[in-house]
PDB file of N, CA and C in Angstrom:
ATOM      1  N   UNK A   1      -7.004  10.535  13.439  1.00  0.00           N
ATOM      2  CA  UNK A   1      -6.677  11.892  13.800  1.00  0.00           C
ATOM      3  C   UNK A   1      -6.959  12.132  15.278  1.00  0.00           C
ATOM      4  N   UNK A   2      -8.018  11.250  15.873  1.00  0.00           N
ATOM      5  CA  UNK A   2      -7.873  11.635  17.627  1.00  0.00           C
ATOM      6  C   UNK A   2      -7.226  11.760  18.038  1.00  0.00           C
ATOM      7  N   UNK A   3      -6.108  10.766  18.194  1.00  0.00           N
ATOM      8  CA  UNK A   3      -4.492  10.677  18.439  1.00  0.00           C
ATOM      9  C   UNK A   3      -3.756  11.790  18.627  1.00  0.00           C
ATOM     10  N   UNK A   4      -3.704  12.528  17.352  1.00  0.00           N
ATOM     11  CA  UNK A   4      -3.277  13.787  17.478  1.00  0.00           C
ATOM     12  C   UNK A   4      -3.996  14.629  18.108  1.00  0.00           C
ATOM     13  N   UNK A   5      -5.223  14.837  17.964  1.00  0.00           N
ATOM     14  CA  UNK A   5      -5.983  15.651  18.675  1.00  0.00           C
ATOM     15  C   UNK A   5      -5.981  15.781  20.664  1.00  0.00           C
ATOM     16  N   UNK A   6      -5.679  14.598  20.874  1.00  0.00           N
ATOM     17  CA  UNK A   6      -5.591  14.392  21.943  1.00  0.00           C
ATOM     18  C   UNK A   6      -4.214  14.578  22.929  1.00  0.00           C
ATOM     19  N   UNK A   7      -3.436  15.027  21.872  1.00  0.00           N
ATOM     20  CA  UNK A   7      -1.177  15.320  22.141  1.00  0.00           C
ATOM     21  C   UNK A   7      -1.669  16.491  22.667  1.00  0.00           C
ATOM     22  N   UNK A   8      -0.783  17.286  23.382  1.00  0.00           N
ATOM     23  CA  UNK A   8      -0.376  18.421  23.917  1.00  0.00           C
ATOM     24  C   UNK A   8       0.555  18.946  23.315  1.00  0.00           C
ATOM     25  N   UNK A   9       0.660  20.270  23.083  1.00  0.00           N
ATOM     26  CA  UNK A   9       0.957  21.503  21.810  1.00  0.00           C
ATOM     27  C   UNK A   9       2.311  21.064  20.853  1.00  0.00           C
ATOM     28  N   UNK A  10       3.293  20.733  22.412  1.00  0.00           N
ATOM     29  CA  UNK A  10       4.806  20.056  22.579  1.00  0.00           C
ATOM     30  C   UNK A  10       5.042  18.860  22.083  1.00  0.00           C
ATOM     31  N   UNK A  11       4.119  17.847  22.006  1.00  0.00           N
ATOM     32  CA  UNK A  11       4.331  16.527  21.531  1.00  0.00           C
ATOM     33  C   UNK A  11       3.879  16.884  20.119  1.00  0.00           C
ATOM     34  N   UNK A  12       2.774  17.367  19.680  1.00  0.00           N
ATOM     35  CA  UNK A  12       2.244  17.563  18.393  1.00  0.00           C
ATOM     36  C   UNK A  12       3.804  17.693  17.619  1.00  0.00           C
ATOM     37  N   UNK A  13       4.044  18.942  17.776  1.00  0.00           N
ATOM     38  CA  UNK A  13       5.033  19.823  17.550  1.00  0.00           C
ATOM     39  C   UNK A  13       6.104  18.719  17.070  1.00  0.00           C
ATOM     40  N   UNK A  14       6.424  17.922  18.292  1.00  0.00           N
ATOM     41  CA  UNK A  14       7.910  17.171  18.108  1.00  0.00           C
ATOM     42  C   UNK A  14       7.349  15.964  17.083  1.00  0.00           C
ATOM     43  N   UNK A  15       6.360  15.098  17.349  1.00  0.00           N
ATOM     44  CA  UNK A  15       6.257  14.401  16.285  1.00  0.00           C
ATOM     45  C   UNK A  15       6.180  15.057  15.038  1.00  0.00           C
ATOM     46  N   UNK A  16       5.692  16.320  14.686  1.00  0.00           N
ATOM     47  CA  UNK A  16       5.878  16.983  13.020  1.00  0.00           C
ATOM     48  C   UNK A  16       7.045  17.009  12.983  1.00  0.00           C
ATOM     49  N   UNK A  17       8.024  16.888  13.875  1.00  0.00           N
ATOM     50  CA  UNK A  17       9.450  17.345  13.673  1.00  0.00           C
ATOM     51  C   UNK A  17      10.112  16.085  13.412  1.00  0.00           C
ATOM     52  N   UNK A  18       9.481  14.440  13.809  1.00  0.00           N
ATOM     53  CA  UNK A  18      10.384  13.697  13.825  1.00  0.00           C
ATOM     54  C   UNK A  18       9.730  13.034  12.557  1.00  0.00           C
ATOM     55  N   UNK A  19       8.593  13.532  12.256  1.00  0.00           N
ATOM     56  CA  UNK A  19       7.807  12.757  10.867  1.00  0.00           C
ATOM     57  C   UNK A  19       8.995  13.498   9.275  1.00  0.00           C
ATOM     58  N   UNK A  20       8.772  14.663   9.722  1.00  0.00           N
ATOM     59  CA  UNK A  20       9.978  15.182   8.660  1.00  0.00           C
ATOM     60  C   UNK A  20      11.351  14.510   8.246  1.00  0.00           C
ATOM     61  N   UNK A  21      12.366  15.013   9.837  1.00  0.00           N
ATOM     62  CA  UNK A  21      13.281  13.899   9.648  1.00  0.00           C
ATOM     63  C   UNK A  21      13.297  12.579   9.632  1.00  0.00           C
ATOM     64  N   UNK A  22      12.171  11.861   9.175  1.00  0.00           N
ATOM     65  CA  UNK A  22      12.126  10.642   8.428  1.00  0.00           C
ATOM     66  C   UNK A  22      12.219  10.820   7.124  1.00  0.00           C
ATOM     67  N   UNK A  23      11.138  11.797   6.345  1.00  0.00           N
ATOM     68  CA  UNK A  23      11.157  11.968   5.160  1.00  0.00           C
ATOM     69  C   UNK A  23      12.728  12.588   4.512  1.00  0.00           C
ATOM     70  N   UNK A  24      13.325  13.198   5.350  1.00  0.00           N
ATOM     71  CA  UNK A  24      14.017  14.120   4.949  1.00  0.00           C
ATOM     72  C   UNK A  24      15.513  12.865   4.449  1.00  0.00           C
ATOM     73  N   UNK A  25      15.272  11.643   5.458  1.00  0.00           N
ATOM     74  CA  UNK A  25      16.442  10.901   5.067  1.00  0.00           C
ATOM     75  C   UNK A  25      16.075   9.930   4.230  1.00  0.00           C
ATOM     76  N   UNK A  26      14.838  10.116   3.630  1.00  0.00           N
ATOM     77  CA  UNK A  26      14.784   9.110   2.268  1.00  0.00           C
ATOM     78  C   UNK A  26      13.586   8.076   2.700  1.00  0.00           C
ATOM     79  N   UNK A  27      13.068   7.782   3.886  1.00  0.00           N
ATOM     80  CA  UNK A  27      12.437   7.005   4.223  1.00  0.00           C
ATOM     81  C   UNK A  27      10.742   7.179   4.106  1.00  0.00           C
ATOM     82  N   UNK A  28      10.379   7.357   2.721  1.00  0.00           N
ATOM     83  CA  UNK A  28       9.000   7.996   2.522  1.00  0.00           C
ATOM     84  C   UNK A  28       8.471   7.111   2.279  1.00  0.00           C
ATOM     85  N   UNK A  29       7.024   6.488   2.462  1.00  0.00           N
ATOM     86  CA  UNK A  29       5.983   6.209   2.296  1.00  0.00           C
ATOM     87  C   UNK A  29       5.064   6.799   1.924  1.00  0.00           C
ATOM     88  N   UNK A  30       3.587   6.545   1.584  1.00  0.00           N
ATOM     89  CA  UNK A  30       2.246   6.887   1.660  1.00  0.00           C
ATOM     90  C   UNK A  30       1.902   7.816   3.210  1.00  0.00           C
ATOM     91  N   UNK A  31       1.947   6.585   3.417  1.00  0.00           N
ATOM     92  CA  UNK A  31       1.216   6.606   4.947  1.00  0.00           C
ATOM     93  C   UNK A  31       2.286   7.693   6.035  1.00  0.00           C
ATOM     94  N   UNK A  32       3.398   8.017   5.183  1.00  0.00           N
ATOM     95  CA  UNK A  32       4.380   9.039   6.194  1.00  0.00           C
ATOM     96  C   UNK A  32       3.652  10.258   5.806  1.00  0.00           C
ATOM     97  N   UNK A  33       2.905  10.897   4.322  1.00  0.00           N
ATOM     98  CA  UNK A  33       2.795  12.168   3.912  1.00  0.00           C
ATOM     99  C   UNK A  33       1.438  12.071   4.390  1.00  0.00           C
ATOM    100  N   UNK A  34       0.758  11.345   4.816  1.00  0.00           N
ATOM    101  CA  UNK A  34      -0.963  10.824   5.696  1.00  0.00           C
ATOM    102  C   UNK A  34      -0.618  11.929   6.281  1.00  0.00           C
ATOM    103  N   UNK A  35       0.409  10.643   7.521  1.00  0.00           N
ATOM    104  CA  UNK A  35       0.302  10.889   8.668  1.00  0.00           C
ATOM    105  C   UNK A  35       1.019  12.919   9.050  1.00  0.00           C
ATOM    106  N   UNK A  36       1.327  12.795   8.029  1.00  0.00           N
ATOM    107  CA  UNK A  36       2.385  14.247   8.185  1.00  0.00           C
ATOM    108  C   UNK A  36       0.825  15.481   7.910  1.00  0.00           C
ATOM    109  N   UNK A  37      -0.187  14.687   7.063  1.00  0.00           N
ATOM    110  CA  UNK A  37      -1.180  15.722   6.610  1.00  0.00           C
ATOM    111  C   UNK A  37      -2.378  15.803   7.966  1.00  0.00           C
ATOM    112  N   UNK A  38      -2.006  14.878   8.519  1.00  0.00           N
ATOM    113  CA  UNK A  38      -3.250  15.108   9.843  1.00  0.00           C
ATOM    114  C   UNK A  38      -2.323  15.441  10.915  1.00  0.00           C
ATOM    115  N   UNK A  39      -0.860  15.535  10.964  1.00  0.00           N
ATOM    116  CA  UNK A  39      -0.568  16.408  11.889  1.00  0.00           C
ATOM    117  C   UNK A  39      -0.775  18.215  11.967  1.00  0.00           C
ATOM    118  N   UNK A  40      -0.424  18.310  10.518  1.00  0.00           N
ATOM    119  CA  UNK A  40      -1.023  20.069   9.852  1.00  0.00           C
ATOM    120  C   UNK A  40      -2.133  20.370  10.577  1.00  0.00           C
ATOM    121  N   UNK A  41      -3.023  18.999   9.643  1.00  0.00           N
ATOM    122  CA  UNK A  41      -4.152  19.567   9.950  1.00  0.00           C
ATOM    123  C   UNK A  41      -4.482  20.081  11.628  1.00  0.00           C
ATOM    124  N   UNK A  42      -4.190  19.270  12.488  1.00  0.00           N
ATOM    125  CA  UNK A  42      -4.619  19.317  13.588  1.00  0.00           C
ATOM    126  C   UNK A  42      -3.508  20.834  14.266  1.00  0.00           C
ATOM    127  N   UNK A  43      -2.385  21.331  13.864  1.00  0.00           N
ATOM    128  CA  UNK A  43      -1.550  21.947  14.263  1.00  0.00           C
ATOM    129  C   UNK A  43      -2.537  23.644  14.285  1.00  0.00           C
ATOM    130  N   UNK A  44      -3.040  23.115  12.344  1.00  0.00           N
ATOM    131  CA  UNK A  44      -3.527  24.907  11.844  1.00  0.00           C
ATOM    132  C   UNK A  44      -4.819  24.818  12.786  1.00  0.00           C
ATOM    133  N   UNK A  45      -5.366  23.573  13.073  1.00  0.00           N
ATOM    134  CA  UNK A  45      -6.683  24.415  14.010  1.00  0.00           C
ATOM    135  C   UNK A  45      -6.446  24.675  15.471  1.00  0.00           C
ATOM    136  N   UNK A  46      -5.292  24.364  15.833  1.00  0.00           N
ATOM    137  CA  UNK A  46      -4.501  24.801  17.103  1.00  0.00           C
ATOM    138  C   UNK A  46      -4.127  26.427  16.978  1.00  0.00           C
ATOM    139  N   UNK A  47      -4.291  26.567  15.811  1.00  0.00           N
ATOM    140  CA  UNK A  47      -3.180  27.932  15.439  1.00  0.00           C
ATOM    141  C   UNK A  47      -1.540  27.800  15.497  1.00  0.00           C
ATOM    142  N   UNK A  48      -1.359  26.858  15.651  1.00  0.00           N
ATOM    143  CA  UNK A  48       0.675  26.227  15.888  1.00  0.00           C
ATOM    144  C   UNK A  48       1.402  26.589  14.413  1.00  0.00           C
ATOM    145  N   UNK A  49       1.648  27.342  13.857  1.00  0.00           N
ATOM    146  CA  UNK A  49       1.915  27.691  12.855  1.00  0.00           C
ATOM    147  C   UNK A  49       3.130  26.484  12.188  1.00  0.00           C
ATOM    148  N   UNK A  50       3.163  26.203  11.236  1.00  0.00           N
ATOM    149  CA  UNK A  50       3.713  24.952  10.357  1.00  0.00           C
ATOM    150  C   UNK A  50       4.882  25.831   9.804  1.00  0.00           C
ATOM    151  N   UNK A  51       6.250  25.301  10.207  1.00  0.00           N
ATOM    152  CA  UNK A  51       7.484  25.783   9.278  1.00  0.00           C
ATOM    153  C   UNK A  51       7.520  25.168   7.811  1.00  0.00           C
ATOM    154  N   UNK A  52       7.356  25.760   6.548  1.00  0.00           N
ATOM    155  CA  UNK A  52       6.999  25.352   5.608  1.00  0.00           C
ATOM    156  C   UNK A  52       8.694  24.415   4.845  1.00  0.00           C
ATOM    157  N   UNK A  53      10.004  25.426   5.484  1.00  0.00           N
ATOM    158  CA  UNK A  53      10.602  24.757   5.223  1.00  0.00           C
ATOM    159  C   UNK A  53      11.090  23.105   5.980  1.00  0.00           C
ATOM    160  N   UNK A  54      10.038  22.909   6.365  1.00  0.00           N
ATOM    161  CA  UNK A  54      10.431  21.367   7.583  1.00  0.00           C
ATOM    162  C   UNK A  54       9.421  20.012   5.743  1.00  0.00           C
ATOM    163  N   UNK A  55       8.877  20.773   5.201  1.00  0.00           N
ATOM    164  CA  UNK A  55       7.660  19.903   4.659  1.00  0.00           C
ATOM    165  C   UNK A  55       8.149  19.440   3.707  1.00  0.00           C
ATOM    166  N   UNK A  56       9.149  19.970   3.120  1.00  0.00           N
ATOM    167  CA  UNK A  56      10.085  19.143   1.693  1.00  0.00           C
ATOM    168  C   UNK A  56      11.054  17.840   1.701  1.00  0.00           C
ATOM    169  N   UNK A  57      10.984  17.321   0.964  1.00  0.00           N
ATOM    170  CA  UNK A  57      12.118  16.231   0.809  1.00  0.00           C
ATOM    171  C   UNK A  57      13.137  16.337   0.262  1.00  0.00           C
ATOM    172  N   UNK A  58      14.666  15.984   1.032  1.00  0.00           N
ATOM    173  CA  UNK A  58      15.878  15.952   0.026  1.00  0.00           C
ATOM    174  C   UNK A  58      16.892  16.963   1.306  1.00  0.00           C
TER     175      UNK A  58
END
């Protein structure tokens, strides 16, 4: 989670955006819904509010 902790607001942001459109085209793993849960995490203690419709699959 440092990793993330250590992005700036904009990068956070775009990687939640490009972790989705992975999931979104079928390409799910474990380690994609991880990595998708320590980006949240690190977003909500930013206050960066999470589009809930970005978090589903299909």
């Amino acid at each position: 989670m440092d990793f993330y902790e250590q992005l700036p607001d904009d990068l956070l942001i775009e990687f939640y955006y490009e972790i989705n459109k992975t999931i979104k085209k079928g390409n799910i793993k474990k380690t994609t819904y991880y990595e998708l849960g320590l980006l949240i995490s690190v977003m909500n203690r930013r206050g960066i509010p999470v589009d809930p419709s970005h978090c589903q699959a299909g």
